[in-house]
C-alpha atoms as a PDB file:
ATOM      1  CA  UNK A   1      45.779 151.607-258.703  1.00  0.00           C
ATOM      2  CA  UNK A   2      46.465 154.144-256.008  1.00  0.00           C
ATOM      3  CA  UNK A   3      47.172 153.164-252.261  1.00  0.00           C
ATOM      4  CA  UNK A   4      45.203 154.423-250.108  1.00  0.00           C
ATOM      5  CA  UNK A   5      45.893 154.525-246.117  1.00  0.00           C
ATOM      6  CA  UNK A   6      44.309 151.363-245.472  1.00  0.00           C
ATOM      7  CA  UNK A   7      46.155 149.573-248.375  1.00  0.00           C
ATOM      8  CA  UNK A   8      49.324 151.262-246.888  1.00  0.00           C
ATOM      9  CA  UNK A   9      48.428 149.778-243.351  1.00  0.00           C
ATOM     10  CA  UNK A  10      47.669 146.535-244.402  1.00  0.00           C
ATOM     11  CA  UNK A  11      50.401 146.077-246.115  1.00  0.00           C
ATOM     12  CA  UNK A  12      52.357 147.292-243.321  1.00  0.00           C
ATOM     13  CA  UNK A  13      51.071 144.714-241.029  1.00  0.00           C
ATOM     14  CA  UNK A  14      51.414 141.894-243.774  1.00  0.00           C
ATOM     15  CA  UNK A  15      55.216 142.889-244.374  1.00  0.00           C
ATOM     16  CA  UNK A  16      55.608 141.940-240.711  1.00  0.00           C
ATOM     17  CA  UNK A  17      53.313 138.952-240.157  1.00  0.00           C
ATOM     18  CA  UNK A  18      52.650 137.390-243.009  1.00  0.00           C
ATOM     19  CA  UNK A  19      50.867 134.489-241.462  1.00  0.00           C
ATOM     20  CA  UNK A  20      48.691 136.744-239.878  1.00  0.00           C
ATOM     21  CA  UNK A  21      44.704 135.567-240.269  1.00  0.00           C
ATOM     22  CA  UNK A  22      42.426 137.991-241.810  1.00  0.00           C
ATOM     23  CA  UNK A  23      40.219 138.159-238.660  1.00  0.00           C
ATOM     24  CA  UNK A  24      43.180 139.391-237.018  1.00  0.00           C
ATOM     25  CA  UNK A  25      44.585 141.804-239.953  1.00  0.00           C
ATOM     26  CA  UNK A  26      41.160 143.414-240.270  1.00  0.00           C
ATOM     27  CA  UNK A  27      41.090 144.131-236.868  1.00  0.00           C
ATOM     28  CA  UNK A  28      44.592 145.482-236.656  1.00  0.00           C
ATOM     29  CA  UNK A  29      43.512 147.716-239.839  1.00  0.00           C
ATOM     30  CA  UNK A  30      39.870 148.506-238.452  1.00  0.00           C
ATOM     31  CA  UNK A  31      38.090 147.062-241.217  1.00  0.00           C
ATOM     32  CA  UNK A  32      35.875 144.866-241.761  1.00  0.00           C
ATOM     33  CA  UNK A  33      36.334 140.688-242.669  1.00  0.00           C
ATOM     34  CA  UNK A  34      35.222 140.776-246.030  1.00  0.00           C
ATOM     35  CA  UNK A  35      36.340 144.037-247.027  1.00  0.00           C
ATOM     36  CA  UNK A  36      39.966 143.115-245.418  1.00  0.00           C
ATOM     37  CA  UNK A  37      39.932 140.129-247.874  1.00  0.00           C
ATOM     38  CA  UNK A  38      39.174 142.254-250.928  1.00  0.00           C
ATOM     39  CA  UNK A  39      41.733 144.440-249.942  1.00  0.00           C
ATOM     40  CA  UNK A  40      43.948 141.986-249.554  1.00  0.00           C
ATOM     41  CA  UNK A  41      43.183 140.084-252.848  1.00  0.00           C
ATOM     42  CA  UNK A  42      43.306 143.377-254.774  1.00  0.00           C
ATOM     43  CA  UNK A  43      47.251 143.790-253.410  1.00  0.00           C
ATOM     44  CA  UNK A  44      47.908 140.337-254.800  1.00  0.00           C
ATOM     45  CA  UNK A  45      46.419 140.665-258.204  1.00  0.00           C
ATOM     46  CA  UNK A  46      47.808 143.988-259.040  1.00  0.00           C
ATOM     47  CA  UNK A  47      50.936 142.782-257.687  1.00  0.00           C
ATOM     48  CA  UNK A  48      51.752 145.073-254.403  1.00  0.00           C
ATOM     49  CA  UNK A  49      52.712 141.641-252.917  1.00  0.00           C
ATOM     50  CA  UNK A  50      54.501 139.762-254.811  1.00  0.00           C
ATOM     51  CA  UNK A  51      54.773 136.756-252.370  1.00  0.00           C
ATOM     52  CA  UNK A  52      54.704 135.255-248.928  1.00  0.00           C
ATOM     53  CA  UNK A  53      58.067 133.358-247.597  1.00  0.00           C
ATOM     54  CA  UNK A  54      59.578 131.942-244.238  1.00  0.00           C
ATOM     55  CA  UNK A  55      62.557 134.208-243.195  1.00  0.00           C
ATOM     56  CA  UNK A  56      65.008 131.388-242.374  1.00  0.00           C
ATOM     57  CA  UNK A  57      67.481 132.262-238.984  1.00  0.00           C
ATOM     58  CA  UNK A  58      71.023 131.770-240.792  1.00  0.00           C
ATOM     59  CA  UNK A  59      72.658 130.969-237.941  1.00  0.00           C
ATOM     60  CA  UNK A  60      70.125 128.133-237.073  1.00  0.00           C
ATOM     61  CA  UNK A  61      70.823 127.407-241.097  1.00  0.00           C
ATOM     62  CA  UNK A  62      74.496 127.001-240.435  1.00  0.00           C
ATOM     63  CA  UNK A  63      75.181 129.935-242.527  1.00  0.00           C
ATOM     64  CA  UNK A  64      76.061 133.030-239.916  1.00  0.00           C
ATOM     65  CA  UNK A  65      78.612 134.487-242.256  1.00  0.00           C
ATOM     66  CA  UNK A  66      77.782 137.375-244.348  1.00  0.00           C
ATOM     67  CA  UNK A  67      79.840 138.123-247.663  1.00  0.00           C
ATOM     68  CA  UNK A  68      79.313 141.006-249.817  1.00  0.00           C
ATOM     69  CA  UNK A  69      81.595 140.387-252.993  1.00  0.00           C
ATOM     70  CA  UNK A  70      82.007 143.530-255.489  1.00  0.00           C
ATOM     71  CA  UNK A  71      82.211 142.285-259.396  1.00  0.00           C
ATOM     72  CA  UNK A  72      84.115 144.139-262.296  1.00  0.00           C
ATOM     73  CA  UNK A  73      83.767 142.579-265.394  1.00  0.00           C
ATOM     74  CA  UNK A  74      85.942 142.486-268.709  1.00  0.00           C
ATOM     75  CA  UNK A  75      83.322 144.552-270.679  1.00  0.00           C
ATOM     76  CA  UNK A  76      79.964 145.891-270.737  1.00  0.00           C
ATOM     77  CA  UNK A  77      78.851 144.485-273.871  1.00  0.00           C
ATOM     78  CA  UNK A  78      74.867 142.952-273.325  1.00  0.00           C
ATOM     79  CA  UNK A  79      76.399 139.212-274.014  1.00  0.00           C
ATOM     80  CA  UNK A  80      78.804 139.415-271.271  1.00  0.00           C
ATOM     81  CA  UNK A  81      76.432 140.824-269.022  1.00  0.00           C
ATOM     82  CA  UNK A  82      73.879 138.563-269.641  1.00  0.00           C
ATOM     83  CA  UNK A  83      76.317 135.495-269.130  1.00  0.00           C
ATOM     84  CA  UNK A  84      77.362 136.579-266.059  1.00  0.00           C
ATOM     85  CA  UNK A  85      73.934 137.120-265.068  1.00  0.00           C
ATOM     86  CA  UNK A  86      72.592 133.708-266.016  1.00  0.00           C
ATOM     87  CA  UNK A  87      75.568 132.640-264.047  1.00  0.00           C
ATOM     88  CA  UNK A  88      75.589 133.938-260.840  1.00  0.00           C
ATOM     89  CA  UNK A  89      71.780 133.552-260.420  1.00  0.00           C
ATOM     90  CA  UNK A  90      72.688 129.928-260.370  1.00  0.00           C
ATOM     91  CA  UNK A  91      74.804 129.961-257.379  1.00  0.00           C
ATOM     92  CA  UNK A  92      72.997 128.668-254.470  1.00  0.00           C
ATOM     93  CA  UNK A  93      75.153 130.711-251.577  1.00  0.00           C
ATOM     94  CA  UNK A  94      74.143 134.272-253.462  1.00  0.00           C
ATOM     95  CA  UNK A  95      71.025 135.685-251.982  1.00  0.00           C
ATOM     96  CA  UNK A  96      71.102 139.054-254.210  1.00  0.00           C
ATOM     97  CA  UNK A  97      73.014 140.004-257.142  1.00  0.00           C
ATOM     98  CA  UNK A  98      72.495 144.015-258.381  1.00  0.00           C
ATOM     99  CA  UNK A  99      73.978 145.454-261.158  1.00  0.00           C
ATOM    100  CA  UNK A 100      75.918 149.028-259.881  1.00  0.00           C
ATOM    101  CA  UNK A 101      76.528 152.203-260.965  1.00  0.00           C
ATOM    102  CA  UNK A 102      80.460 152.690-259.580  1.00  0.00           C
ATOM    103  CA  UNK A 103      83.447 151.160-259.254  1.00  0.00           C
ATOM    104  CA  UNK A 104      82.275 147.936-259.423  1.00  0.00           C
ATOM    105  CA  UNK A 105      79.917 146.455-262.039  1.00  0.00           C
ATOM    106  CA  UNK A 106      77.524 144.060-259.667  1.00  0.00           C
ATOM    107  CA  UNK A 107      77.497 143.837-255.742  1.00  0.00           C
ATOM    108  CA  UNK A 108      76.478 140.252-254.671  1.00  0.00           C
ATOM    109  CA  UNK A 109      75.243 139.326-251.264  1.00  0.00           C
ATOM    110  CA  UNK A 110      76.865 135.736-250.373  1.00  0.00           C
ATOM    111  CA  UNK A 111      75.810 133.701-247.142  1.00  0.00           C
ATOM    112  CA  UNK A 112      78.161 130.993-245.814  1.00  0.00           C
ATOM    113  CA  UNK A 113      79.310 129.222-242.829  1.00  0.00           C
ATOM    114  CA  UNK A 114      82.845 130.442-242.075  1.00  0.00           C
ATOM    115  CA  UNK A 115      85.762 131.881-243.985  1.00  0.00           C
ATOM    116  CA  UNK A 116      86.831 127.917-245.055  1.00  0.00           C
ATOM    117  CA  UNK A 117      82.658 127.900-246.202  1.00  0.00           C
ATOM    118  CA  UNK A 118      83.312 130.932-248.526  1.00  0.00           C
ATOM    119  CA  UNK A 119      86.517 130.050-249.641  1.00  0.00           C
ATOM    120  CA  UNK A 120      84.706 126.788-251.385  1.00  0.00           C
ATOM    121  CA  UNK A 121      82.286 129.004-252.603  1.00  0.00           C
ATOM    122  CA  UNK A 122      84.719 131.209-254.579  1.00  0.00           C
ATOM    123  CA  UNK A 123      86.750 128.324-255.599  1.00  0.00           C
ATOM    124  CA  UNK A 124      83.436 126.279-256.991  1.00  0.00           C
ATOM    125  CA  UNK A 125      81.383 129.147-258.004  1.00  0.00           C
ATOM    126  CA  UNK A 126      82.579 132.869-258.285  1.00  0.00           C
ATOM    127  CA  UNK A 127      85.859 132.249-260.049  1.00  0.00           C
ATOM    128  CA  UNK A 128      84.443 130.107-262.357  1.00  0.00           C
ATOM    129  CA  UNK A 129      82.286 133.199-263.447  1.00  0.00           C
ATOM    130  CA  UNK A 130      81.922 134.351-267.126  1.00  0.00           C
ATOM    131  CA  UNK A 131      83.833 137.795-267.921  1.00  0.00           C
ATOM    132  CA  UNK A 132      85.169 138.801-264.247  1.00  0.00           C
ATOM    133  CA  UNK A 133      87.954 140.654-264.614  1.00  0.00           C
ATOM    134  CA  UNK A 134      88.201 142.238-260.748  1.00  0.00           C
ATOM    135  CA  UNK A 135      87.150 140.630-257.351  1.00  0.00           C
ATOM    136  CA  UNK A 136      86.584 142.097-253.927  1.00  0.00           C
ATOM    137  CA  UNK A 137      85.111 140.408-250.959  1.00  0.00           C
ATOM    138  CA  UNK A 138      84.302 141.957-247.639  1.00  0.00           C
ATOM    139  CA  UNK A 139      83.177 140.119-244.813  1.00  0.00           C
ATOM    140  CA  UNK A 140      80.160 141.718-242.322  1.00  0.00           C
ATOM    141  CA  UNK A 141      81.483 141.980-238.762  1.00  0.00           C
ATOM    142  CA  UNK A 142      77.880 142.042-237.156  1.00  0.00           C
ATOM    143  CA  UNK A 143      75.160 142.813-238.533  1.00  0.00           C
ATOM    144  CA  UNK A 144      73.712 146.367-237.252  1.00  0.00           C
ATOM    145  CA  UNK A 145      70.174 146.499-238.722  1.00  0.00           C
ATOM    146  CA  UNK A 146      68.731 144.361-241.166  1.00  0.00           C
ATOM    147  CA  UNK A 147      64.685 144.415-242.552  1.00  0.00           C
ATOM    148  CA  UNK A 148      62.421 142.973-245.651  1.00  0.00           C
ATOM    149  CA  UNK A 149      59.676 145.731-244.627  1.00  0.00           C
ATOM    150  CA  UNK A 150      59.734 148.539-247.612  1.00  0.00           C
ATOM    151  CA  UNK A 151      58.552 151.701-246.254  1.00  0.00           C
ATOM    152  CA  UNK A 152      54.896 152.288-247.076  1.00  0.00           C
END
């Protein structure tokens, strides 16, 4: 399937209101009800969006502190890889995991509620991961800019 413009605006508009009714999105779009709908039930099925979710405030969530902790493990071998990824997808506090290319073999994105907060969450969870051999956390100061919206 090949996006057109409308696709592209659509889901544009969707990326940023998700709750938004389809009256309103095929207006914003300039299309019509029914043809909106198709549109929009064509995205779904061939998987252009993947999902619709409630962005949570973290701060109202008691979890203002962002922690971005860089992983080197013992060895790349696919068993200890796929340990530690079983692993660390189990870890409540860790919002993203990727696997690098780098110094580091996996950059995870950890939310908690102060320096005390994370200091459990290393203690309960990340040291107790298989094959780490090297451990660096940073904490965010502020965060600058921050967006789900992929550019379409």
């Amino acid at each position: 399937m090949v996006l057109d413009q409308v696709d592209r605006r659509i889901l544009g508009v969707l990326q940023k209101q998700g709750r938004i009714s389809n009256a309103e999105l095929s207006e914003r779009v300039n299309l019509s009800q029914s043809a909106c709908h198709r549109r929009v039930q064509r995205l779904e099925s061939e998987g252009y969006i993947r999902d619709y979710v409630a962005l949570l405030d973290a701060r109202r969530m008691n979890v203002p502190s962002t922690i971005f902790v860089e992983i080197t493990l013992s060895g790349q071998a696919d068993e200890v890889l796929d340990a530690f990824e079983k692993a660390v997808s189990r870890i409540p506090d860790v919002l993203e995991c990727h696997l690098m290319a780098g110094s580091a073999d996996y950059l995870l994105k950890v939310v908690a509620e102060n320096t005390e907060d994370f200091a459990r969450i290393h203690r309960q969870y990340l040291a107790r991961l298989p094959g780490v051999a090297q451990m660096q956390s940073s904490f965010a100061l502020r965060t600058v800019f921050k967006t789900t919206a992929l550019p379409v």
